[in-house]
Every structure is written in structure tokens, then in C-alpha cells.
Protein backbone atom coordinates (compact mmCIF):
# COMPACT_ATOMS: atom_id res chain seq x y z
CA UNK A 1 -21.67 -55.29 17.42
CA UNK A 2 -25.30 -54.08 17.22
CA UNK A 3 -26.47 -52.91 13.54
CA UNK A 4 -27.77 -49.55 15.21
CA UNK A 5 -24.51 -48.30 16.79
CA UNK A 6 -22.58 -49.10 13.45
CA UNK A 7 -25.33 -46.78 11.66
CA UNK A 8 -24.88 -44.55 14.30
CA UNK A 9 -20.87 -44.03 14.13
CA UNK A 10 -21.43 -44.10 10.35
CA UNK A 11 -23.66 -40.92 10.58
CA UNK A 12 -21.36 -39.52 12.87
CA UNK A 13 -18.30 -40.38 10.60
CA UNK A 14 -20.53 -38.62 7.31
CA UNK A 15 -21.38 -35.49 9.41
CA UNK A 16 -17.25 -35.08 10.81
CA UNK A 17 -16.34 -35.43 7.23
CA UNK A 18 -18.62 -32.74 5.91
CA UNK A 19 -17.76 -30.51 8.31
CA UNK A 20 -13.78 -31.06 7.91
CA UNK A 21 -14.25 -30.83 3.90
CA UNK A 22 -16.32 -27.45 4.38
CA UNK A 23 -14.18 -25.85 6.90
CA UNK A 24 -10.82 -26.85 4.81
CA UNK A 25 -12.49 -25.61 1.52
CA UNK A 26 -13.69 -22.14 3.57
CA UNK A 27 -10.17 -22.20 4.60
CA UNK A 28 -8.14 -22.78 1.82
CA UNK A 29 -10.10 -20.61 -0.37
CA UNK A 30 -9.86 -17.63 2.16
CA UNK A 31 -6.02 -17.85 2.35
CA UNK A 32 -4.90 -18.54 -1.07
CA UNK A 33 -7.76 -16.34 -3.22
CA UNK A 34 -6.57 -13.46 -1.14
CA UNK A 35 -2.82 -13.58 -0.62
CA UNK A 36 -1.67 -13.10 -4.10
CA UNK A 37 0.63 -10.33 -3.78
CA UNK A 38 2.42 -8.88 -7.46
CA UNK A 39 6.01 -8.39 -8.22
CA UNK A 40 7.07 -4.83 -7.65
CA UNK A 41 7.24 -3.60 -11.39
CA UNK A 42 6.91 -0.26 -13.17
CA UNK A 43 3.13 0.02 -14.38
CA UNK A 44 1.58 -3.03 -13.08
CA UNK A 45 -2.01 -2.68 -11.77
CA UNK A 46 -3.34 -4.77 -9.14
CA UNK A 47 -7.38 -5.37 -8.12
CA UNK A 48 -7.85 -5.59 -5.32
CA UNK A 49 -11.68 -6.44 -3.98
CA UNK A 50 -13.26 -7.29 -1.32
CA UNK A 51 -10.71 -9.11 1.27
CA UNK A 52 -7.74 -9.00 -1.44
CA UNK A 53 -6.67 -5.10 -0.01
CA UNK A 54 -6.52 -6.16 3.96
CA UNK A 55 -3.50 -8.49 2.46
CA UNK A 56 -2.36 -6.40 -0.18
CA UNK A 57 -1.46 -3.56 2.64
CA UNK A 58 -0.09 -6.40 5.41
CA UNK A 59 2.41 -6.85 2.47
CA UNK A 60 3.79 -3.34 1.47
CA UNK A 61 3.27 -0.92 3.94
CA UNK A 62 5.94 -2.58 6.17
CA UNK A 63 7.92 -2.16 3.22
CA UNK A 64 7.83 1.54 3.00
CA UNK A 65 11.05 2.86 3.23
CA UNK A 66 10.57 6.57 2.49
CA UNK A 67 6.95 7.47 3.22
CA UNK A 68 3.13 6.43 3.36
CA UNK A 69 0.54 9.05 2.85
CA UNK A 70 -2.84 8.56 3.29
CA UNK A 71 -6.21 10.33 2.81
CA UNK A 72 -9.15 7.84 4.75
CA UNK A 73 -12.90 8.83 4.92
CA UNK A 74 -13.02 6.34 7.21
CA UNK A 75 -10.12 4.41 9.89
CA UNK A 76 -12.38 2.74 12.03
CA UNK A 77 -9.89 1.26 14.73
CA UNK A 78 -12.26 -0.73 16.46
CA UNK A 79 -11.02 -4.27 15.60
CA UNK A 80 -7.35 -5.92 15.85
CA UNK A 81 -7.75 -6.25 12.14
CA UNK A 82 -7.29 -2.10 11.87
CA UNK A 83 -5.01 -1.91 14.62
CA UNK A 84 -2.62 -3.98 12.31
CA UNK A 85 -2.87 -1.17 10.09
CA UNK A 86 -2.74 1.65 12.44
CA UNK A 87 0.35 -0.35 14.54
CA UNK A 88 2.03 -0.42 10.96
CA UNK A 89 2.00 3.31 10.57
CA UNK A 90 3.17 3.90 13.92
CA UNK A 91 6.06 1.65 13.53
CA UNK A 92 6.93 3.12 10.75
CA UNK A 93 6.78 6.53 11.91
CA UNK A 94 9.06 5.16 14.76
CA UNK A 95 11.66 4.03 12.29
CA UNK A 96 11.97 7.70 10.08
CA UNK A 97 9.53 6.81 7.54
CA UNK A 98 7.38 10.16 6.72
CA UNK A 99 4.01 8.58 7.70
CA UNK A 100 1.18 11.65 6.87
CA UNK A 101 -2.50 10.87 7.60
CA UNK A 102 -5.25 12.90 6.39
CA UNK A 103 -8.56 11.78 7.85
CA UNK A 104 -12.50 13.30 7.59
CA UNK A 105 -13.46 15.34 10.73
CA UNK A 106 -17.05 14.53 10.72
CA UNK A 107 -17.01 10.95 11.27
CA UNK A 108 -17.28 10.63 14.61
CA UNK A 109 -15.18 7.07 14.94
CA UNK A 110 -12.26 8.65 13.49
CA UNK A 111 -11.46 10.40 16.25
CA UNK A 112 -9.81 7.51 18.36
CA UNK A 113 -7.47 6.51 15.46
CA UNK A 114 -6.70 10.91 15.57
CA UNK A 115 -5.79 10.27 19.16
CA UNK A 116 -4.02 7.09 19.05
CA UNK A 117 -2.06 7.83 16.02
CA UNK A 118 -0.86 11.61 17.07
CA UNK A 119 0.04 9.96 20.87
CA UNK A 120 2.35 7.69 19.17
CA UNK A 121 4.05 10.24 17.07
CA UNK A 122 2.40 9.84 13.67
CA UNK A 123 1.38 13.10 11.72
CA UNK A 124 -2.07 12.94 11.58
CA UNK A 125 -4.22 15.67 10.57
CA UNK A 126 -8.43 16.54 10.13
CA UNK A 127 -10.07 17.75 6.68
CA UNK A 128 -11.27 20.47 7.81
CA UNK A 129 -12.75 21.89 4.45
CA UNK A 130 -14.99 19.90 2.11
CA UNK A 131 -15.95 15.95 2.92
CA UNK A 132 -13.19 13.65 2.41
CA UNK A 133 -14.33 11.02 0.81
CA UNK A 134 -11.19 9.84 -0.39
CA UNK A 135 -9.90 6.19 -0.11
CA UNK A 136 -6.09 6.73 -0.92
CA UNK A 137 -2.61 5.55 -0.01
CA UNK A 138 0.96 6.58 -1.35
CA UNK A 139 3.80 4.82 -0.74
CA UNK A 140 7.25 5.48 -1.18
CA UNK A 141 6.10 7.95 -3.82
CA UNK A 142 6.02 4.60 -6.19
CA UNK A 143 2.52 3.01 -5.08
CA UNK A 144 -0.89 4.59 -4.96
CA UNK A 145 -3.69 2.22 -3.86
CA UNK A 146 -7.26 4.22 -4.61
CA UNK A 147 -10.70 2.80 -4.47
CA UNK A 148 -13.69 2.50 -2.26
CA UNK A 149 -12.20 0.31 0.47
CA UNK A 150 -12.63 2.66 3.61
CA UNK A 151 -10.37 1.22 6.38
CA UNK A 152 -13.35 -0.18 8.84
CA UNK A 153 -13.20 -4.08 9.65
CA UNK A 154 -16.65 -3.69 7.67
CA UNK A 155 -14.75 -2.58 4.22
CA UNK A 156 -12.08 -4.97 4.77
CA UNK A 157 -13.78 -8.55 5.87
CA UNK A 158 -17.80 -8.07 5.27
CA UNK A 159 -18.27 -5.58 2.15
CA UNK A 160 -17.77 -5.42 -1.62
CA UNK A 161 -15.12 -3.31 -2.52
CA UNK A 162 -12.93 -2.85 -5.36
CA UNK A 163 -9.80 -0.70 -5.21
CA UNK A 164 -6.74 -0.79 -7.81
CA UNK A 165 -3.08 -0.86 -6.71
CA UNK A 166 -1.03 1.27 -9.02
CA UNK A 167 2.81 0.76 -9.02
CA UNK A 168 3.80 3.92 -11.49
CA UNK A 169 5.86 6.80 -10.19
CA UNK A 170 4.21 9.18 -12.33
CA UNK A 171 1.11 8.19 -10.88
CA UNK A 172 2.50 8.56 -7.72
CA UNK A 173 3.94 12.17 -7.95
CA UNK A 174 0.49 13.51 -9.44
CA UNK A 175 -1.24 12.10 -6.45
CA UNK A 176 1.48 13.12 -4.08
CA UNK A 177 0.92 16.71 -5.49
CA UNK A 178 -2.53 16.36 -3.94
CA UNK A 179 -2.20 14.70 -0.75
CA UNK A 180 0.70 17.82 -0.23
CA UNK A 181 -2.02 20.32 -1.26
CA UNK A 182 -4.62 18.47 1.16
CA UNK A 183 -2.36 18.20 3.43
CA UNK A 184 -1.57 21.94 3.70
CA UNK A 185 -5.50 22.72 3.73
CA UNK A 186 -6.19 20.89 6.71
């Protein structure tokens, strides 16, 4: 065997293993930092930054037995990775649970999730008063998730965001009390 072509394979064999070790560390660290998901119990608060939400809402709004209400600035449902969310809701809705959506009129990319949403059912309804700027979801009238993650592929993959996940039914009703009086503004 020629000295040169061993060398060669070598190199080869160094660059195949770099790339394996950096795409299993990318990986690994993707899927387990952000899958943690918390035992349902009266009072505990969850962080949830950057990518930890996306999860954090694959896990319990399928779970909602009673009701989700939410108040978005922003439901961008330009990627799959919103359309989970948005095909959540509608399945839901489908199944009896009291799924309410309050989103802001003057962002122009809301208006597709508007459409899609009310076509399959789902109450959704415009602010029409003052800017929503609001980032909040009820569920179940037992968690409230509130923070600045808008619901854009942007807020959920790409930005830094931090929102809290509240699981405290007293919480709950006092921000139930103003999604209901949102709700009846818009």
C-alpha cells in the first residue's frame, strides 16, 4: 500500500469523525436541553427560553381537556413548526375543548392563521382596540405561559426569548378574568 493513500484515508477518517462528533453533540444537545418537561404540580414555575417553549407547548396543549386561551401579538403560520401549533388548536376545538384566540389586527401575517383557524371551527377573534402585545396562553384554567415568545418560527427556533410557565390556578383565574374581558372587547 502506498504511504500517500494511507495519509489520505487517514485525513478522510479525521474529517468523518469530526463531523459525526459535531453533528451528534449539535444533536444531542438540541433534544435533551430542550425537552425537559415538569411534573404537573400546584405552584411550580417553569423557564422557558429560547427553543425550551416550542417543546414545552408540543407537551401540554394536547393535554388540554377543558380550554386553551390565547392572546398572540404575533402567530406567524408560515412554517410546519407553527402549523403544529395551529393544527393543535384546531384539533382540540374539534374534540369540545373551548379553544379562544385573541390575535393583533395590525400585523399583517396574522391574518392567514385568522382565516385558517376560523375555517376550521376555532374561535378566533381581532384586537380591535389598543396594540396587543401580549404573549399569553391559559390552559385548562390551571396553566398560564406569559413571556416574550411571539409564536413566529423566528421566536421559537432563531431568537432569545424567555417566557415562564406558571402552573397555579389562582394565577390562572386572574388571567382568565382578562383574556374574558379582552375577549369581549374585540
Amino acid at each position: 500500500m502506498k504511504p500517500s493513500l494511507v495519509y489520505g484515508m487517514s485525513r478522510i477518517s479525521i474529517a468523518l469523525l469530526i463531523v459525526l462528533v459535531f453533528a451528534l453533540g449539535f444533536y444531542s444537545g438540541y433534544m435533551f436541553a430542550s425537552s425537559e418537561v415538569v411534573k404537573l404540580e400546584e405552584g411550580n414555575v417553569v423557564v422557558a427560553n429560547d427553543r425550551d417553549l416550542y417543546n414545552q407547548l408540543l407537551y401540554w396543549l394536547p393535554r388540554a381537556n377543558k380550554s386553551i386561551h390565547i392572546v398572540m401579538y404575533l402567530f406567524k403560520s408560515d412554517t410546519d413548526t407553527i402549523m403544529n401549533l395551529a393544527n393543535i388548536l384546531v384539533q382540540k376545538s374539534k374534540a369540545g375543548v373551548d379553544v379562544r384566540v385573541i390575535v393583533e389586527k395590525s400585523v399583517s401575517s396574522n391574518k392567514y392563521v385568522y382565516d385558517y383557524l376560523s375555517e376550521a371551527g376555532v374561535k378566533v377573534k381581532y384586537d380591535e382596540g389598543k396594540t396587543t402585545h401580549c404573549k399569553l396562553v391559559i390552559i385548562d384554567s390551571y396553566i398560564v405561559i406569559v413571556g416574550s415568545h411571539n409564536w413566529s418560527y423566528s421566536a421559537m427556533m432563531r431568537n432569545h426569548e424567555a417566557s415562564i410557565i406558571i402552573f397555579n390556578k389562582d394565577v390562572a383565574s386572574i388571567e382568565e378574568e382578562y383574556f374574558n374581558s379582552l375577549w369581549e372587547k374585540s
